[in-house]
N, C-alpha and C. Protein backbone atom coordinates (compact mmCIF):
# COMPACT_ATOMS: atom_id res chain seq x y z
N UNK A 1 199.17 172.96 84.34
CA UNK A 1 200.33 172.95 83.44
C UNK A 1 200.43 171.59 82.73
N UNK A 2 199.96 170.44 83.36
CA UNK A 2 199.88 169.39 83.22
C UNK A 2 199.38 169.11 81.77
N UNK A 3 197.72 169.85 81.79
CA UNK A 3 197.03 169.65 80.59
C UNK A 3 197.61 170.20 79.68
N UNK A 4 198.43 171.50 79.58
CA UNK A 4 199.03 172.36 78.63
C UNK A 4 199.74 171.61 78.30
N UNK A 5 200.58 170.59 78.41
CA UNK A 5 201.79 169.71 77.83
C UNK A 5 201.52 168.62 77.03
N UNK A 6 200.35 167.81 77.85
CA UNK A 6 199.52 166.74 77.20
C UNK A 6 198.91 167.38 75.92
N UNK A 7 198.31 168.55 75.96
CA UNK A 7 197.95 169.41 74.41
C UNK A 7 199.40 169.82 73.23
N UNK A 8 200.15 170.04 73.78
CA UNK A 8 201.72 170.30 73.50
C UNK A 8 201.69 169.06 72.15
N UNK A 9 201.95 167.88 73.54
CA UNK A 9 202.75 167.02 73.09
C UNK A 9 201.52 166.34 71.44
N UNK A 10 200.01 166.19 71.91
CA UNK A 10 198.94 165.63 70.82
C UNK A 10 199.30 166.77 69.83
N UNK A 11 199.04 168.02 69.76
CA UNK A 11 199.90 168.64 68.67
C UNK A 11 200.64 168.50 67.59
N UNK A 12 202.18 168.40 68.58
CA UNK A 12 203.12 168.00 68.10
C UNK A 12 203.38 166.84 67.19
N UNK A 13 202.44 166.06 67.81
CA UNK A 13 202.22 163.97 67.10
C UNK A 13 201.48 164.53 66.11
N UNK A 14 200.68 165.53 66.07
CA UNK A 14 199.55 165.47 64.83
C UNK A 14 200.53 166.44 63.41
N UNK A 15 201.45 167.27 64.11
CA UNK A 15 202.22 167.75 63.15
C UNK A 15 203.54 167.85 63.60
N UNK A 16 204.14 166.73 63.31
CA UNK A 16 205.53 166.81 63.53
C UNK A 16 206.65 167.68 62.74
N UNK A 17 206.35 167.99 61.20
CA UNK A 17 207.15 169.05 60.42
C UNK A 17 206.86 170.13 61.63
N UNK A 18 205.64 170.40 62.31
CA UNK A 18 205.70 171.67 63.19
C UNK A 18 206.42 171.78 64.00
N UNK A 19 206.91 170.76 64.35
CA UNK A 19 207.33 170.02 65.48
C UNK A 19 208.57 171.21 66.03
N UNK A 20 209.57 171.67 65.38
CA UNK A 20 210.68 172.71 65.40
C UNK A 20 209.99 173.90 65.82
N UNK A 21 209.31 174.03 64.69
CA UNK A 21 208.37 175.73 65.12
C UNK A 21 207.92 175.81 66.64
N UNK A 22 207.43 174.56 66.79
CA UNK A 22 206.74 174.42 68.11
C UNK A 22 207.85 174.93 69.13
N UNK A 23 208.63 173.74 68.97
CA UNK A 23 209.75 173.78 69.98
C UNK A 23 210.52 175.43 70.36
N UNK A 24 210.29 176.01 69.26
CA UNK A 24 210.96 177.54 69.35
C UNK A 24 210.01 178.39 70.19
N UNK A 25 208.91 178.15 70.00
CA UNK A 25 207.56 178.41 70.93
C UNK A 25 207.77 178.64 71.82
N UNK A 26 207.84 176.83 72.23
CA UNK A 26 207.53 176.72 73.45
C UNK A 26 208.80 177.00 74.37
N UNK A 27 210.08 177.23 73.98
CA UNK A 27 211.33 178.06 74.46
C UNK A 27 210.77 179.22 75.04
N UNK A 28 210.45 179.78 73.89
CA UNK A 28 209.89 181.58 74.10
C UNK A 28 209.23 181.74 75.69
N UNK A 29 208.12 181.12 75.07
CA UNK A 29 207.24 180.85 76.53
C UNK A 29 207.36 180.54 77.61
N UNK A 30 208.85 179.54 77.72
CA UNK A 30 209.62 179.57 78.89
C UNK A 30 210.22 180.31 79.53
């Protein structure tokens, strides 16, 4: 789970406008 977050988070830094979309995501997925 560890690595899944560390990928999350480099993502997120590489597209922060995504950054929301992501976040709705990664809700879902919770």
């Amino acid at each position: 789970m560890q690595n899944e977050r560390q990928e999350l988070a480099r993502i997120t830094s590489q597209a922060p406008k995504q950054n929301t979309d992501f976040n709705s995501l990664k809700q879902l997925w919770l």
